[in-house]
Protein backbone atom coordinates (compact mmCIF):
# COMPACT_ATOMS: atom_id res chain seq x y z
CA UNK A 1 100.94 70.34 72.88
CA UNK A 2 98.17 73.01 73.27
CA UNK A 3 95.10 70.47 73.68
CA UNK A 4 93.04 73.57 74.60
CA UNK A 5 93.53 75.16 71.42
CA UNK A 6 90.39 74.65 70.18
CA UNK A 7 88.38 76.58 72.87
CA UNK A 8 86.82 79.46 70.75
CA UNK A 9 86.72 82.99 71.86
CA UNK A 10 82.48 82.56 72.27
CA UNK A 11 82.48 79.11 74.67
CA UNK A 12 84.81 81.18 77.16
CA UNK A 13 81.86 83.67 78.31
CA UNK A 14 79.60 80.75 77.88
CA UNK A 15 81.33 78.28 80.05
CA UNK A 16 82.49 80.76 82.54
CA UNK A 17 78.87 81.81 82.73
CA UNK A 18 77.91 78.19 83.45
CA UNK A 19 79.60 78.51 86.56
CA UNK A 20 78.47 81.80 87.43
CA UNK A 21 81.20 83.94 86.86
CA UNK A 22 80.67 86.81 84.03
CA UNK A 23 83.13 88.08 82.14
CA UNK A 24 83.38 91.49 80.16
CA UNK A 25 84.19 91.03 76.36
CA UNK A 26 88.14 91.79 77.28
CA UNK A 27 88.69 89.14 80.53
CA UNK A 28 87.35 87.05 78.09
CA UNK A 29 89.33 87.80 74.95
CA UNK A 30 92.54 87.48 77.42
CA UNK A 31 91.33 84.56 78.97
CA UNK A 32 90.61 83.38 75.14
CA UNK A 33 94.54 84.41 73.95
CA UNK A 34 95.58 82.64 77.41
CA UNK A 35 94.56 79.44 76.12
CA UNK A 36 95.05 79.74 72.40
CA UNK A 37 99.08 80.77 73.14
CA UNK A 38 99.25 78.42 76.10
CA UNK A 39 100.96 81.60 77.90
CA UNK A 40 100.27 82.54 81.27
CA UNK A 41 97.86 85.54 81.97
CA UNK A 42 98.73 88.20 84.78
CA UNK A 43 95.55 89.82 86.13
CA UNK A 44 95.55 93.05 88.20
CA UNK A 45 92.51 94.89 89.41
CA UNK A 46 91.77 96.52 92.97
CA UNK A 47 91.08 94.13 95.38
CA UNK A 48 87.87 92.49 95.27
CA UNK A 49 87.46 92.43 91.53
CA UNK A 50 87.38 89.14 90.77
CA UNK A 51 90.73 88.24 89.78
CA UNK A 52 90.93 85.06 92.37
CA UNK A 53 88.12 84.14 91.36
CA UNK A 54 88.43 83.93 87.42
CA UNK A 55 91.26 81.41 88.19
CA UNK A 56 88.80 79.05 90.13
CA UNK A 57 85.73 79.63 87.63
CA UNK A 58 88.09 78.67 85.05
CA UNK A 59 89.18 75.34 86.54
CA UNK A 60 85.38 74.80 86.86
CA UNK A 61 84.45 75.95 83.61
CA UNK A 62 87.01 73.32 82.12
CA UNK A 63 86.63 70.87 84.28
CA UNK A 64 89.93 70.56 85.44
CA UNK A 65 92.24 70.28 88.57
CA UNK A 66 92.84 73.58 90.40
CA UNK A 67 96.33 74.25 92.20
CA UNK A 68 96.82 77.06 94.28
CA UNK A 69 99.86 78.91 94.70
CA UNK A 70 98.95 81.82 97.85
CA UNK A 71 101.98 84.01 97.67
CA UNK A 72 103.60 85.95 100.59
CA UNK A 73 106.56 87.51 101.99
CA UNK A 74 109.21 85.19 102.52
CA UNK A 75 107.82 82.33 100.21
CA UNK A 76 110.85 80.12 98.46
CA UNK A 77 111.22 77.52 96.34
CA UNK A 78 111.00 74.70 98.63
CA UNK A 79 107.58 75.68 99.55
CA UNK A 80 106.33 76.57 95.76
CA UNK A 81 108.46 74.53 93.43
CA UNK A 82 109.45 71.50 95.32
CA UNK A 83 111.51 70.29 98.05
CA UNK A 84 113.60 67.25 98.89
CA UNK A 85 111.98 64.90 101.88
CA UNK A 86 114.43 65.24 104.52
CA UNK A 87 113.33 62.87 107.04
CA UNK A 88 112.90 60.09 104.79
CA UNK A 89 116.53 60.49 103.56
CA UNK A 90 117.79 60.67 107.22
CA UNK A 91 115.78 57.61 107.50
CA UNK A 92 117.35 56.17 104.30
CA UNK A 93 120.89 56.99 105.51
CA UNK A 94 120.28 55.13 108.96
CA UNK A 95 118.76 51.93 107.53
CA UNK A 96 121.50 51.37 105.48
CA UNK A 97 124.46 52.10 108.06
CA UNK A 98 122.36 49.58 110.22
CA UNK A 99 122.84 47.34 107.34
CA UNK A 100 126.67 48.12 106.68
CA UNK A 101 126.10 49.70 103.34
CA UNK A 102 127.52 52.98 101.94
CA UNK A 103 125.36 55.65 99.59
CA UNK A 104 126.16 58.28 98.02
CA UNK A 105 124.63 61.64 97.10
CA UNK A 106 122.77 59.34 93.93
CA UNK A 107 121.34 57.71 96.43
CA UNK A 108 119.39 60.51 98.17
CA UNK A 109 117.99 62.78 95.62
CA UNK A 110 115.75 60.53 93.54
CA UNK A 111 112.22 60.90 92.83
CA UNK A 112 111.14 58.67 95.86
CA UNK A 113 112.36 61.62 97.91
CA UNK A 114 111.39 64.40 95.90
CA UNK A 115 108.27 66.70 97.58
CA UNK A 116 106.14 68.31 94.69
CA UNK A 117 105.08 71.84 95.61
CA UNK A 118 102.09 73.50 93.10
CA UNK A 119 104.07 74.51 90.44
CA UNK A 120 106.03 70.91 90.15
CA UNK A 121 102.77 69.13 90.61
CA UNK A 122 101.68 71.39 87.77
CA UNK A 123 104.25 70.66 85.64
CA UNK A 124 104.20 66.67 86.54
CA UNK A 125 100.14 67.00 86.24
CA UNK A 126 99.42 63.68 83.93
CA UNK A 127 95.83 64.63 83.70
CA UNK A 128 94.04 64.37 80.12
CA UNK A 129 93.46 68.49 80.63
CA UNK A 130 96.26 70.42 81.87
CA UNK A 131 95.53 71.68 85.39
CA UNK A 132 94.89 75.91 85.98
CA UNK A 133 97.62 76.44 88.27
CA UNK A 134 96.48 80.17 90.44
CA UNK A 135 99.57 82.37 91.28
CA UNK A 136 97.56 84.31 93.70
CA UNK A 137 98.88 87.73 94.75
CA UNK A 138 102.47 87.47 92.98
CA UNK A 139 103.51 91.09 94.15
CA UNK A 140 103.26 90.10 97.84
CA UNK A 141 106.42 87.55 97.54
CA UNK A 142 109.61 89.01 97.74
CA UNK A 143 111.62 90.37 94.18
CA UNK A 144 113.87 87.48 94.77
CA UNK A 145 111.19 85.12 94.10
CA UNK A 146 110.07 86.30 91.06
CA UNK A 147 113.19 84.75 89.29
CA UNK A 148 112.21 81.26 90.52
CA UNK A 149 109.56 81.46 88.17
CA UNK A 150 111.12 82.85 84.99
CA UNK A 151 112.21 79.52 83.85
CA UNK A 152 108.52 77.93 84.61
CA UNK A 153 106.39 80.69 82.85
CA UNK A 154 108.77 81.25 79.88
CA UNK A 155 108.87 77.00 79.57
CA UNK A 156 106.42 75.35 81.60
CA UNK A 157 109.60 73.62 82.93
CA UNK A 158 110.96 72.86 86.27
CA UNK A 159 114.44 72.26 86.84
CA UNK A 160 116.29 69.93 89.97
CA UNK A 161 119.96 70.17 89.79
CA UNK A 162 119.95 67.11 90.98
CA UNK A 163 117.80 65.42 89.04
CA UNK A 164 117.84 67.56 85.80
CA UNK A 165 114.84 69.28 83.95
CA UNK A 166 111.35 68.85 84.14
CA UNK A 167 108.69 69.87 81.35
CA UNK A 168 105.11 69.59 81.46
CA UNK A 169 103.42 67.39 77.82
CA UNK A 170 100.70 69.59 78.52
CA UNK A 171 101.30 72.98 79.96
CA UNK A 172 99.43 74.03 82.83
CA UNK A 173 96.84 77.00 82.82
CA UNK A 174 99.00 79.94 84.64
CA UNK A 175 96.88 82.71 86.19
CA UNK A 176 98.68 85.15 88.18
CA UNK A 177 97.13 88.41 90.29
CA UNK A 178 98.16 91.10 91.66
CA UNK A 179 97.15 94.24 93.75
CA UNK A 180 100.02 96.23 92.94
CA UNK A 181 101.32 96.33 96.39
CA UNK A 182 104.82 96.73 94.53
CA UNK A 183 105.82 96.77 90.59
CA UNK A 184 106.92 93.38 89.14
CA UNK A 185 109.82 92.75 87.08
CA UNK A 186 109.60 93.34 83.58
CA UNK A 187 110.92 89.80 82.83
CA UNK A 188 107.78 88.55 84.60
CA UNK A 189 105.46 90.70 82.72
CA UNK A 190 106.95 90.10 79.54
CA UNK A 191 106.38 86.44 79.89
CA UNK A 192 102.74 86.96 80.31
CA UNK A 193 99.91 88.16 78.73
CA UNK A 194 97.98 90.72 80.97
CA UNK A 195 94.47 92.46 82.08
CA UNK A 196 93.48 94.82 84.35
CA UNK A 197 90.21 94.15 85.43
CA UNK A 198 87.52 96.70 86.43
CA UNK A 199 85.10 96.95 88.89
CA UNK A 200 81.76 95.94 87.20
CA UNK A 201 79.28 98.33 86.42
CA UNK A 202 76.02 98.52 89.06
CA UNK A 203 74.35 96.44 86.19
CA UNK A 204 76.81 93.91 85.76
CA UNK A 205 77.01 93.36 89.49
CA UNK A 206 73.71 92.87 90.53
CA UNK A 207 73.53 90.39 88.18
CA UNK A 208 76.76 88.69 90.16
CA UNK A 209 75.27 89.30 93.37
CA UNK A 210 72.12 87.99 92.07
CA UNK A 211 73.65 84.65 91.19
CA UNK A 212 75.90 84.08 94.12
CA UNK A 213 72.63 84.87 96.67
CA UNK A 214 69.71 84.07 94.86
CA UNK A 215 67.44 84.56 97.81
CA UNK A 216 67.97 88.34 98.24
CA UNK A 217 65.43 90.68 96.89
CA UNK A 218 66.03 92.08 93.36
CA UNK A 219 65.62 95.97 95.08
CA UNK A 220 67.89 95.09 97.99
CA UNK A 221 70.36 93.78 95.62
CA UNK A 222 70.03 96.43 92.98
CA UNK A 223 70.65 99.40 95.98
CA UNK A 224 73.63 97.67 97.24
CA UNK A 225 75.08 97.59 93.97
CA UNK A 226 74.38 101.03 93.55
CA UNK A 227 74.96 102.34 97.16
CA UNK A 228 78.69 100.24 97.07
CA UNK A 229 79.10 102.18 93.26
CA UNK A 230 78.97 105.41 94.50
CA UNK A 231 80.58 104.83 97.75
CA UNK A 232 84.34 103.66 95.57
CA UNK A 233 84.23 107.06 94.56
CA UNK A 234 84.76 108.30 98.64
CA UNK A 235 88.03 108.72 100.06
CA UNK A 236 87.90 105.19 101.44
CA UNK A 237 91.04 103.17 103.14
CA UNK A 238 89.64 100.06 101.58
CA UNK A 239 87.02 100.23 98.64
CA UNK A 240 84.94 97.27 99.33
CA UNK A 241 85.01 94.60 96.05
CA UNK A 242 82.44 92.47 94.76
CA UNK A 243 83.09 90.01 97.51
CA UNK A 244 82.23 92.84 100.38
CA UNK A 245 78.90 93.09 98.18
CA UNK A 246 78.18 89.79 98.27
CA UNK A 247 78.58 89.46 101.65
CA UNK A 248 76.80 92.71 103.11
CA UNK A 249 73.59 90.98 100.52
CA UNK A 250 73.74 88.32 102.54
CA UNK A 251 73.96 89.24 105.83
CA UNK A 252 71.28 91.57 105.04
CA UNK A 253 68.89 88.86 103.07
CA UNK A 254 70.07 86.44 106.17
CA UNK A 255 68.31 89.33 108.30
CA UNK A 256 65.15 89.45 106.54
CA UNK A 257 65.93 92.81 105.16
CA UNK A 258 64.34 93.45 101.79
CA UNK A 259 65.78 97.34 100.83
CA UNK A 260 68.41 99.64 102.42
CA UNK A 261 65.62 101.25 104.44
CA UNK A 262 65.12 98.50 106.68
CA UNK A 263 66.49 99.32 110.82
CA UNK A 264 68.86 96.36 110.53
CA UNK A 265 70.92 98.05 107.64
CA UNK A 266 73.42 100.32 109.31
CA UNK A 267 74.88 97.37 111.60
CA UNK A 268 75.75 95.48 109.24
CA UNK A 269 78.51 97.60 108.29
CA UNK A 270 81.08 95.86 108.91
CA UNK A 271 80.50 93.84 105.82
CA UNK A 272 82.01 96.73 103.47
CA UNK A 273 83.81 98.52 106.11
CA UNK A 274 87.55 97.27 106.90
CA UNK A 275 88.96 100.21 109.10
CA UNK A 276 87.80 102.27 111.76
CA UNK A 277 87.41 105.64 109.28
CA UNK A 278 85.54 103.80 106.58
CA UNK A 279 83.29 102.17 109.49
CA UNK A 280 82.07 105.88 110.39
CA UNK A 281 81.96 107.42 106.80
CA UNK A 282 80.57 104.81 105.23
CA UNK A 283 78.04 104.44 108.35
CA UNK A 284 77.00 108.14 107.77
CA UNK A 285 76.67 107.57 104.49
CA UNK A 286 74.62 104.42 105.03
CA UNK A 287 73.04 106.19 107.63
CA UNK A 288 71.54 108.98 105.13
CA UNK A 289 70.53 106.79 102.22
CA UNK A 290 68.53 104.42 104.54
CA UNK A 291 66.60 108.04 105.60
CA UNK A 292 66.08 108.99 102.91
CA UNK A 293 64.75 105.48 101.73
CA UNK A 294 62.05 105.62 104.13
CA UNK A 295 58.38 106.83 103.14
């Protein structure tokens, strides 16, 4: 049962923009179809975009446990599905040879020593409101990994061999990113629905920026929106995202600065810049539009 069928397509934007986070009429019509199908939505975007984010605004925006699923290389089941409580059983097994008693493997895997992981907890989630369970950078676990998940996104189901099959009464909220570090498999795509999502526009940003530091000056943030706009268009190793904004806004509102003409500006470069190159070309850069800044 879908008990967040009834969201409509307009109290998506408006909830989400309760909590501050402002969505473009597609995110929203995906985020909209995500609920209405109870399917899971795969978001990709250049880092920075937002996509992390849109997972936790939407826990917030429907007030509703968050579980978070960080992906990496090397992750396996027993770490995101579940995992049986080995020291417990040893336990278990010694108690009852103190005690003269035989068990068997029935004995041993039972609930009592079963571990949830996220995606069992979000299956097992008895909540009134399913959970949004965050998938968070799918393509940096290994290919192998994306077939322990087939059976969860295709049925919101979890199975134990040992135990049997386990299938969520109210299907969690599945967002899953992605920075393209690698392609997924089509059978995980296919399960999903999917957005790309775009960097915002210098308009849309400062409006972001505005909300998430409120005591920056409107110019300041309204030339670091533009300044970080035009700089994504330089052969950078690392575009800096709408968090990079955010925090060069702050650091620079935390200094006092009110514009990008202010002395302090340049050294706080490392706020967009993540490598050595982009340190000196966007420093230049910086460097040039600060000059120019000044009467």
């Amino acid at each position: 049962m879908n008990v967040l069928s009834d969201v409509a397509l307009a109290d998506v934007a408006a909830r989400l923009d309760a909590v501050d986070y402002l969505v473009d009429d597609g995110l929203a019509m995906a985020i909209f179809l995500s609920l209405r199908l109870g399917k899971p939505l795969l978001l990709e975007g250049e880092p920075g975009v937002g996509k992390t984010a849109a997972a936790k605004a939407l826990a917030q925006a429907l007030d509703t446990p968050f579980i978070r699923l960080q992906c990496y290389e090397g992750l396996t089941a027993g770490e995101a599905l579940y995992e049986w409580n080995y020291q417990r059983q040893l336990l278990h097994i010694r108690l009852a040879e103190s005690r003269g008693l035989s068990l068997d493997d029935a004995d041993l895997f039972t609930e009592s020593f079963l571990q949830e992981r996220p995606i069992l907890a979000a299956v097992r989630h008895t909540g009134p409101t399913p959970p949004v369970l965050l998938i968070d950078e799918i393509d940096r676990a290994d290919d192998e990994f994306e077939a322990l998940l087939f059976e969860f996104l295709g049925e919101a189901a979890v199975t134990v061999p040992e135990l049997g099959t386990f299938a969520a009464t109210r299907p969690p909220v599945v967002v899953l990113t992605s920075n393209r570090s690698r392609d997924l498999h089509d059978a995980l795509r296919r399960r999903c629905l999917y957005h790309w999502i775009e960097f915002p526009s210098p308009t849309r940003a400062a409006e972001i920026v505005r909300r998430s530091v409120p005591g920056a000056a409107a110019p300041l943030i309204r030339d670091a929106t533009e300044f970080i706009g035009r700089v994504r268009t330089l052969d950078l190793d690392k575009a800096p995202g709408l968090a990079e904004t955010i925090d060069w806004v702050s650091a620079l509102a935390a200094l006092g600065v009110t514009d990008l003409a202010g002395a302090d500006v340049v050294r706080t470069i490392g706020t967009i810049a993540k490598t050595p190159d982009d340190r000196t070309l966007l420093g230049s850069v910086l460097e040039a539009a600060s000059q120019e800044s000044r009467p």
